[in-house]
PDB file of N, CA and C in Angstrom:
ATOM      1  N   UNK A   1       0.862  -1.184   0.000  1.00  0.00           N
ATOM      2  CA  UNK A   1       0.000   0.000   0.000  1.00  0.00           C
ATOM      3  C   UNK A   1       0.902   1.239   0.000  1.00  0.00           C
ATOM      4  N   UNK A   2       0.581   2.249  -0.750  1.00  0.00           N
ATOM      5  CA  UNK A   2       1.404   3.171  -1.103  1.00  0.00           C
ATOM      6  C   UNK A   2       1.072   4.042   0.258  1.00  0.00           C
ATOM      7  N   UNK A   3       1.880   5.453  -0.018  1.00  0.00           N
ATOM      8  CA  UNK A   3       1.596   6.405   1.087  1.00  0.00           C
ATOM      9  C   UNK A   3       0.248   7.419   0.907  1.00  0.00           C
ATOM     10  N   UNK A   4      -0.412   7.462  -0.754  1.00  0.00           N
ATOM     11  CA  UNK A   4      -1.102   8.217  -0.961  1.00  0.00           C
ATOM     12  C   UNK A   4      -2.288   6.768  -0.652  1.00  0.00           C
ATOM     13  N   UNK A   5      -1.950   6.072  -1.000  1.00  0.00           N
ATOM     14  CA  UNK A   5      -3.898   5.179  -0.903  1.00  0.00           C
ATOM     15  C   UNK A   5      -3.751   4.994   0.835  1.00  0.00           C
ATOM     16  N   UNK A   6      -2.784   5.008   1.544  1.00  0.00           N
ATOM     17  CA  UNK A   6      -2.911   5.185   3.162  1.00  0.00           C
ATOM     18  C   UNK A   6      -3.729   6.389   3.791  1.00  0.00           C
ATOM     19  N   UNK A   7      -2.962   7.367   2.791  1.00  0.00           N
ATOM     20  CA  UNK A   7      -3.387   9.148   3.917  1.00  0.00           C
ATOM     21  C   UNK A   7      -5.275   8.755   3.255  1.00  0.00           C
ATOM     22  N   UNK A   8      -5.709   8.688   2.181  1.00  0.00           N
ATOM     23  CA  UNK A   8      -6.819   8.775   1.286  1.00  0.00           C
ATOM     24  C   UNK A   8      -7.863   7.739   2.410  1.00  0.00           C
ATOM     25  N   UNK A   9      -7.182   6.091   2.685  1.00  0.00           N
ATOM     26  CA  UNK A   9      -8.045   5.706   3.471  1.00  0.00           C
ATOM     27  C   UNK A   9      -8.181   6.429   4.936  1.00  0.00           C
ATOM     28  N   UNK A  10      -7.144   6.824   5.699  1.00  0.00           N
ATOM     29  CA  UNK A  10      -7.213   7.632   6.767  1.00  0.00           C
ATOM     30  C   UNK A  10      -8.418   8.687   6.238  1.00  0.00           C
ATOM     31  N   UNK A  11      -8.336   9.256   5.815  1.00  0.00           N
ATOM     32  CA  UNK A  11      -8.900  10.658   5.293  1.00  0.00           C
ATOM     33  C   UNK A  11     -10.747  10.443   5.321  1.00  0.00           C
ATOM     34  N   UNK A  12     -10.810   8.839   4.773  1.00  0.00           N
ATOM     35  CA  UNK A  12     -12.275   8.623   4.361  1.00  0.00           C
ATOM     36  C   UNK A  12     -12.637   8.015   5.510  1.00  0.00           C
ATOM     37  N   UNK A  13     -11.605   7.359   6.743  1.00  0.00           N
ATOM     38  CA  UNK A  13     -11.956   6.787   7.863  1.00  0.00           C
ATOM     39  C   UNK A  13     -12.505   7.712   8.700  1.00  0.00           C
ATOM     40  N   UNK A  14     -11.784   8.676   8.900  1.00  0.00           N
ATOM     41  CA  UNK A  14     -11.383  10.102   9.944  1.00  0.00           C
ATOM     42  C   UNK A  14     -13.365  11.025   9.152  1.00  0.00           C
ATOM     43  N   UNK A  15     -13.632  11.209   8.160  1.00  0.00           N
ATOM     44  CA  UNK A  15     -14.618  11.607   7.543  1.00  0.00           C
ATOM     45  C   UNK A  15     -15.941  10.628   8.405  1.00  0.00           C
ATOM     46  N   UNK A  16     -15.559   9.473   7.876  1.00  0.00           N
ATOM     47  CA  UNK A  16     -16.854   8.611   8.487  1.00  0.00           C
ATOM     48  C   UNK A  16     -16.931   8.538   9.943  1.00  0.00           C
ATOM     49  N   UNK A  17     -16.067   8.772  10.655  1.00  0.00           N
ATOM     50  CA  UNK A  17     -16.540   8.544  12.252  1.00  0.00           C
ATOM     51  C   UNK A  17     -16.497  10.050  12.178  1.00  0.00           C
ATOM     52  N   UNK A  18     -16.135  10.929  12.125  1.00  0.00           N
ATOM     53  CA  UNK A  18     -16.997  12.560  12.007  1.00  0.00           C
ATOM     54  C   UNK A  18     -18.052  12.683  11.723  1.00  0.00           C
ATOM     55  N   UNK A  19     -18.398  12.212  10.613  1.00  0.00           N
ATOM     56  CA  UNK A  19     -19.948  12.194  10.342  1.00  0.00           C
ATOM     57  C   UNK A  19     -20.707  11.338  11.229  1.00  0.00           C
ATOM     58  N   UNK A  20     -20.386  10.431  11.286  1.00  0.00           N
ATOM     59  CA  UNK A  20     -20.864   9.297  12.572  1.00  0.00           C
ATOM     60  C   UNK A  20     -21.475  10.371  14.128  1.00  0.00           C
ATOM     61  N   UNK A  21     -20.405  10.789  14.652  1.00  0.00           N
ATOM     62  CA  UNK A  21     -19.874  11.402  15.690  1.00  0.00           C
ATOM     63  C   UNK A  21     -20.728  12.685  15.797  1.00  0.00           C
ATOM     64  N   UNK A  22     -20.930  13.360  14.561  1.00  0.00           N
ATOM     65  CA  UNK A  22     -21.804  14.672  14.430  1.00  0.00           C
ATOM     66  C   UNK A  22     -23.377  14.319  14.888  1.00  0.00           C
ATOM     67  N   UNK A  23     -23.600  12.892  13.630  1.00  0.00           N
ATOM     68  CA  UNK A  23     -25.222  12.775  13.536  1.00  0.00           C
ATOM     69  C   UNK A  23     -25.461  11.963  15.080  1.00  0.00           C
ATOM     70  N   UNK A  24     -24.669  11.567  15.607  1.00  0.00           N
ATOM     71  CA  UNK A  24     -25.247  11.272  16.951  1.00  0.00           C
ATOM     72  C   UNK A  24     -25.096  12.135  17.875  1.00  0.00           C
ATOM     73  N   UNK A  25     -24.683  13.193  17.771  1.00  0.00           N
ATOM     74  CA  UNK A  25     -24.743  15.009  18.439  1.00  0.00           C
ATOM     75  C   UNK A  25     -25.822  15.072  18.521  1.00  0.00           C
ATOM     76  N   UNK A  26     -26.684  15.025  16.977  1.00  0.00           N
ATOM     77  CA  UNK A  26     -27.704  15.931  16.348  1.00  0.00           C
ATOM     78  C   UNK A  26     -28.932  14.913  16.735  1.00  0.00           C
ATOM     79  N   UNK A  27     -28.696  13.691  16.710  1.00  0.00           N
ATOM     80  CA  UNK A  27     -29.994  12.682  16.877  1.00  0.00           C
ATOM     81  C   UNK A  27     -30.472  13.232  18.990  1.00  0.00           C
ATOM     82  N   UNK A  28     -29.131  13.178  19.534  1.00  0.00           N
ATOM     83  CA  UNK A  28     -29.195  13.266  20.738  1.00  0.00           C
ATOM     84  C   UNK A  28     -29.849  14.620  21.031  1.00  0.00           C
ATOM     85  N   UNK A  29     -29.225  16.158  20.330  1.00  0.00           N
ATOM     86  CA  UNK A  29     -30.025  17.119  20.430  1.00  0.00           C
ATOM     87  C   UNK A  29     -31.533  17.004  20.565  1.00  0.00           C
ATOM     88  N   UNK A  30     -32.029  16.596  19.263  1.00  0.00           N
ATOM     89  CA  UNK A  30     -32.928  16.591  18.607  1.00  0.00           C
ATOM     90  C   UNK A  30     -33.812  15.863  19.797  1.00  0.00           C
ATOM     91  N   UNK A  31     -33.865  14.915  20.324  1.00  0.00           N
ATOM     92  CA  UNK A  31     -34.163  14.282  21.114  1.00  0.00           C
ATOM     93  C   UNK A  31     -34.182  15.036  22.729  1.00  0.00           C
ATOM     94  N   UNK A  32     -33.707  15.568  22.164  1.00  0.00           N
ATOM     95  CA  UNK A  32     -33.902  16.823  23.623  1.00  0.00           C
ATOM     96  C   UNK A  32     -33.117  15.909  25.233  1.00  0.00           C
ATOM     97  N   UNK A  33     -32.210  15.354  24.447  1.00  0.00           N
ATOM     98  CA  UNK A  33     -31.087  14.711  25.504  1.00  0.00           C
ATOM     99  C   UNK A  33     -29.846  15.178  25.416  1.00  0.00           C
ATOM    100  N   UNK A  34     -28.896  15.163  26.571  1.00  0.00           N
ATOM    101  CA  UNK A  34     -28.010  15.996  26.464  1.00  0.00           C
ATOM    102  C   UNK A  34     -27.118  15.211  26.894  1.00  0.00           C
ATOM    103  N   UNK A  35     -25.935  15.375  26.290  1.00  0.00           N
ATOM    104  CA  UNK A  35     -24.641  14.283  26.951  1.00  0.00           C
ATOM    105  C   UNK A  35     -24.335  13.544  28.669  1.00  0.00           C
ATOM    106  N   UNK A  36     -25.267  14.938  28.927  1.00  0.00           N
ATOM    107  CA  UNK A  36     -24.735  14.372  30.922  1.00  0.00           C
ATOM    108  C   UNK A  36     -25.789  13.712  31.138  1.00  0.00           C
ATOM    109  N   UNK A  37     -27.265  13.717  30.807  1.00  0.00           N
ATOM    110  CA  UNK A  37     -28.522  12.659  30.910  1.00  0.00           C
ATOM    111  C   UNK A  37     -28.235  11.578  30.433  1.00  0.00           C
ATOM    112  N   UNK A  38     -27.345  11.412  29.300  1.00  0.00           N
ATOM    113  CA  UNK A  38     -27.428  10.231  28.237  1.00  0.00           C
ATOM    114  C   UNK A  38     -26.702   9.298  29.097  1.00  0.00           C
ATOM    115  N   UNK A  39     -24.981   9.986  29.553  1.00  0.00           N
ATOM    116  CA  UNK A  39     -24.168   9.235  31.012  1.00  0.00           C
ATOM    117  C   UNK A  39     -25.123   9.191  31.846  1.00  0.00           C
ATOM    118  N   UNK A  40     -26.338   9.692  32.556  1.00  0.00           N
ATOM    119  CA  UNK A  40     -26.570   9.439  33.697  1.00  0.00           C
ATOM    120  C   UNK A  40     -27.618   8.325  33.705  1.00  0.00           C
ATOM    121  N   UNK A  41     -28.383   8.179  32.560  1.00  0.00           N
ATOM    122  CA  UNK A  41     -29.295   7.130  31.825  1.00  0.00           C
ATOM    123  C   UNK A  41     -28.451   5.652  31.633  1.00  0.00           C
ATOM    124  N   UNK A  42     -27.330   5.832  31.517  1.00  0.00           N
ATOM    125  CA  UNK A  42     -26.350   4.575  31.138  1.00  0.00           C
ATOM    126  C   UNK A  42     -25.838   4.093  32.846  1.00  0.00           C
ATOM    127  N   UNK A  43     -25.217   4.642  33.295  1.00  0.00           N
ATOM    128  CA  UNK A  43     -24.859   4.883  34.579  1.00  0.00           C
ATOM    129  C   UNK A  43     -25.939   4.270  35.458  1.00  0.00           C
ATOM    130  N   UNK A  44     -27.383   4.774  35.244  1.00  0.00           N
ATOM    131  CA  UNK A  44     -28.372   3.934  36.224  1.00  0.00           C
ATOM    132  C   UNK A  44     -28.482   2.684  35.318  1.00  0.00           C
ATOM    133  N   UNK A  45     -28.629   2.720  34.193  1.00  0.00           N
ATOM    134  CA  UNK A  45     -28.447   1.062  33.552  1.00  0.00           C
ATOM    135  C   UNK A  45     -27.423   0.044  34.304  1.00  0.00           C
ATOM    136  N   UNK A  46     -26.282   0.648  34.444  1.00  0.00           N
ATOM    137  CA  UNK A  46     -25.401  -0.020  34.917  1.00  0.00           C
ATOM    138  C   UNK A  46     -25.807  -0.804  36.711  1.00  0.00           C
ATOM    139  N   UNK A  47     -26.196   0.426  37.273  1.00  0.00           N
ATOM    140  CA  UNK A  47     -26.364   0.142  38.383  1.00  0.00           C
ATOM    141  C   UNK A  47     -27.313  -0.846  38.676  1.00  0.00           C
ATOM    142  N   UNK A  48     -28.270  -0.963  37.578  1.00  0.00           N
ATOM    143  CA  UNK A  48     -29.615  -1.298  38.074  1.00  0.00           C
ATOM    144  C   UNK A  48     -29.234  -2.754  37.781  1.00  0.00           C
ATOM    145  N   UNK A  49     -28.411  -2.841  36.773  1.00  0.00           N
ATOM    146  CA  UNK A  49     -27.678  -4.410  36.254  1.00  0.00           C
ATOM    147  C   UNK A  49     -27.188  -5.460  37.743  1.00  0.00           C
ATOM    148  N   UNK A  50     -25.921  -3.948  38.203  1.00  0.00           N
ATOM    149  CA  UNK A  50     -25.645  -4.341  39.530  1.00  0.00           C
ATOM    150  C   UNK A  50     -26.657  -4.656  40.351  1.00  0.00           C
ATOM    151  N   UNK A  51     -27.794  -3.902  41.014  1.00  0.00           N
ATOM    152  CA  UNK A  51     -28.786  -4.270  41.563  1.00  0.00           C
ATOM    153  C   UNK A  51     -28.912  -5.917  41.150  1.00  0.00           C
ATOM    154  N   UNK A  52     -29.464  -6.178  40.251  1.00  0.00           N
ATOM    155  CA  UNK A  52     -30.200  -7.493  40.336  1.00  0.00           C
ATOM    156  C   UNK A  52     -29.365  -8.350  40.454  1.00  0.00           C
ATOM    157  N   UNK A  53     -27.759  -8.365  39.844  1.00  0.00           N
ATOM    158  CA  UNK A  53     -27.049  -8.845  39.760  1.00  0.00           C
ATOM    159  C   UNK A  53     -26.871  -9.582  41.344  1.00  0.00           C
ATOM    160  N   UNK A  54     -26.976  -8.716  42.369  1.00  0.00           N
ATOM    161  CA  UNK A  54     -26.732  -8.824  43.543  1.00  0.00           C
ATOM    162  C   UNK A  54     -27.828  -9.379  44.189  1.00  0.00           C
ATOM    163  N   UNK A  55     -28.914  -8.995  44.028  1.00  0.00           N
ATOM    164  CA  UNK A  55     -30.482  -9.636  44.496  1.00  0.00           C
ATOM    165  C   UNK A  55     -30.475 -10.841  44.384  1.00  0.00           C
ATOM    166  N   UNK A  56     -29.666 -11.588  42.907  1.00  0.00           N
ATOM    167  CA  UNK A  56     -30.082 -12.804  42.375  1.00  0.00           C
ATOM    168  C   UNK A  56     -28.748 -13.582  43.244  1.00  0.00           C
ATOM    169  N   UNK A  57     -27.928 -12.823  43.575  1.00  0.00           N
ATOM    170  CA  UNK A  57     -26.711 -13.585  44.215  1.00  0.00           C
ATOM    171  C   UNK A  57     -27.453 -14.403  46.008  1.00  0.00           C
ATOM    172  N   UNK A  58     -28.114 -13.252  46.535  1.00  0.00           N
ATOM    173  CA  UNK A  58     -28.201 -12.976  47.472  1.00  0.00           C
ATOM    174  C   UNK A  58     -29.207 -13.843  47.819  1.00  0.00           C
ATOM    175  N   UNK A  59     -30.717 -14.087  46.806  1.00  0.00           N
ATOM    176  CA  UNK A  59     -31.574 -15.379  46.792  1.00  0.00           C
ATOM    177  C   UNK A  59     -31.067 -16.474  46.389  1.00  0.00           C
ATOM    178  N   UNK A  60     -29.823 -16.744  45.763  1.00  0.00           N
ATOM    179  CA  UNK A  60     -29.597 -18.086  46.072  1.00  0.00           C
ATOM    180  C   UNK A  60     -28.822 -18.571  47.188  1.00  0.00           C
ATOM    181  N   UNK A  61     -28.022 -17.810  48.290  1.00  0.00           N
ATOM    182  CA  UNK A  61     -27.083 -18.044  48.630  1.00  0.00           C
ATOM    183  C   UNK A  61     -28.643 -18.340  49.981  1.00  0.00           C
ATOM    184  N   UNK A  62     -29.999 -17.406  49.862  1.00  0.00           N
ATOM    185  CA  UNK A  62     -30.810 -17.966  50.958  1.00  0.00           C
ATOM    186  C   UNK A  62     -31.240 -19.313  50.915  1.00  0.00           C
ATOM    187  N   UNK A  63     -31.781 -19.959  49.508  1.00  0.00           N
ATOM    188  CA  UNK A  63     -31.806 -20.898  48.913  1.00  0.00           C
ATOM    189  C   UNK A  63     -31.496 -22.254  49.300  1.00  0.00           C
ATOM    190  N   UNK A  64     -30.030 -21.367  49.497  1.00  0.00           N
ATOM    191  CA  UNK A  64     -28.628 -22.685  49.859  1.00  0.00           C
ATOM    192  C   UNK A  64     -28.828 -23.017  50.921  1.00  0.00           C
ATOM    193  N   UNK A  65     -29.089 -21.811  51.640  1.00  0.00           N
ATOM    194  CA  UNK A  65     -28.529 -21.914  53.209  1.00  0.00           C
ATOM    195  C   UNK A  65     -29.980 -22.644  53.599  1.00  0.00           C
ATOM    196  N   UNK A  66     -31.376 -22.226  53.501  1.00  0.00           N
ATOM    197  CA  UNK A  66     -32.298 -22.819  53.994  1.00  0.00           C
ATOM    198  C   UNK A  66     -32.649 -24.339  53.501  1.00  0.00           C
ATOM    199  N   UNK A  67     -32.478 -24.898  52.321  1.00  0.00           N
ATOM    200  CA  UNK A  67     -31.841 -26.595  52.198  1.00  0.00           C
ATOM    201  C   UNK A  67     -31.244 -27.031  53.043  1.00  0.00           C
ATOM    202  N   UNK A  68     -30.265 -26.452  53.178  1.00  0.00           N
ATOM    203  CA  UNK A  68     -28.770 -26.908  54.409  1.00  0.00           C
ATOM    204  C   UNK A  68     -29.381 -26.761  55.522  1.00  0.00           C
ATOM    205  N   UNK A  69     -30.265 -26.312  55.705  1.00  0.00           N
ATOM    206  CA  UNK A  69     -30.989 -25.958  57.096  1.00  0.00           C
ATOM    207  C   UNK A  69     -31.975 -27.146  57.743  1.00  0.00           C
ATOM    208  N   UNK A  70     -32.806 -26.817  56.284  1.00  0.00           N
ATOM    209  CA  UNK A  70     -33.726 -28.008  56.246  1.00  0.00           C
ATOM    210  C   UNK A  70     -33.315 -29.203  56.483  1.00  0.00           C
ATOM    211  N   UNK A  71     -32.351 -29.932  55.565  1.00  0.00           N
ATOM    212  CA  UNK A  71     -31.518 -30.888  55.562  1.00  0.00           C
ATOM    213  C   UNK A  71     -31.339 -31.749  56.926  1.00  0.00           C
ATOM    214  N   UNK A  72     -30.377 -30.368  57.956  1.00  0.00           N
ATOM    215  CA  UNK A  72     -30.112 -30.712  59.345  1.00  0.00           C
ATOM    216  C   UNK A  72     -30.940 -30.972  59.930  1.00  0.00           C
ATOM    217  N   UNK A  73     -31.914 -29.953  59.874  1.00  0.00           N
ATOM    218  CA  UNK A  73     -33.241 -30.721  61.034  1.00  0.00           C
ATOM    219  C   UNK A  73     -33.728 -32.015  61.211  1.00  0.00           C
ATOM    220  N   UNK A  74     -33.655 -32.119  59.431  1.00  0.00           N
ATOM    221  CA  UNK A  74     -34.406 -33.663  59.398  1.00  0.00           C
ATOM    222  C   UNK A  74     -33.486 -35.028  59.677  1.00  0.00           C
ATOM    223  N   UNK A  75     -32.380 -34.346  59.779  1.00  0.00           N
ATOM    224  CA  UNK A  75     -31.224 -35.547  60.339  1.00  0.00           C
ATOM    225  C   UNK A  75     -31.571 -35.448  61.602  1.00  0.00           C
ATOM    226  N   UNK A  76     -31.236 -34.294  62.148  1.00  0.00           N
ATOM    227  CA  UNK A  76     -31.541 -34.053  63.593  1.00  0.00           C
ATOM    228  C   UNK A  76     -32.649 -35.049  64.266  1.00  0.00           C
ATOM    229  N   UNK A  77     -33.526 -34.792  63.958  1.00  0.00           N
ATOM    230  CA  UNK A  77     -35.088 -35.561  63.819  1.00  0.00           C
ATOM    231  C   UNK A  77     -35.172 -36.706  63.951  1.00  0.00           C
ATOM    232  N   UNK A  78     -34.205 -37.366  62.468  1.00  0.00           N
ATOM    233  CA  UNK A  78     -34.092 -38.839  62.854  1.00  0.00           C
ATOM    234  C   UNK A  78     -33.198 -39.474  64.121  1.00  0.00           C
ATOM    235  N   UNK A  79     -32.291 -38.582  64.387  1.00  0.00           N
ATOM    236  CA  UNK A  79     -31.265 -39.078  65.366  1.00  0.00           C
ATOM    237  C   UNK A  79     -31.695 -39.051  66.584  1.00  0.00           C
ATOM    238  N   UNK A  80     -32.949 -38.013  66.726  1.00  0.00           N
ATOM    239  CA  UNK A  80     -33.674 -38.102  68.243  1.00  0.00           C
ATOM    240  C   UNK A  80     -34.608 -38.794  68.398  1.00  0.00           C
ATOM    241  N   UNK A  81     -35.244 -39.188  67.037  1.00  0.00           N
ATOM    242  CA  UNK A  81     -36.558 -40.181  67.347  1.00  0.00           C
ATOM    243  C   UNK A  81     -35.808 -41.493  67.694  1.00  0.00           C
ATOM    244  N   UNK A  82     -34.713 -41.655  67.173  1.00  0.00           N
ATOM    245  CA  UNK A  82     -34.268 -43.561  67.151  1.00  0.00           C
ATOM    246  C   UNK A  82     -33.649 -43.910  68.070  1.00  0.00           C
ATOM    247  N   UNK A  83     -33.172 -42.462  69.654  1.00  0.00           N
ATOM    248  CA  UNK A  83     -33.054 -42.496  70.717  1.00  0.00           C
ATOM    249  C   UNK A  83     -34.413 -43.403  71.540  1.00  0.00           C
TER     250      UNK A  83
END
């Protein structure tokens, strides 16, 4: 690849994510959203991910523990009735 078909693809790369980069300015304007809502809209996405992420950790680990619970008693149970 020569040095002129390099700068030419740079040139048409650098063009397309500008244009890219502009019309999602203008879609976001237009939309009457503004760069710090758009982060703060993503940002609670994130969190809210975390949220469940953690909820779902947190019901199984009760899950676990009340099986294991269950479990014991009913050993328990048998070991005192066959007294």
């Amino acid at each position: 690849m020569t040095t002129t078909e390099r700068e030419t693809l740079q040139q048409v790369w650098y063009a397309q994510n500008y244009f890219d980069y502009q019309t999602s300015l203008a879609v976001g304007f237009w939309a009457g959203v503004s760069i710090k809502e758009r982060w703060g809209m993503m940002r609670k996405g994130f969190a809210q991910s975390r949220i469940e992420v953690e909820e779902a950790r947190r019901e199984s680990v009760q899950t676990a523990v009340g099986s294991d619970t269950r479990g014991w008693l009913a050993s328990w149970h048998r070991q005192v009735s066959r007294r």
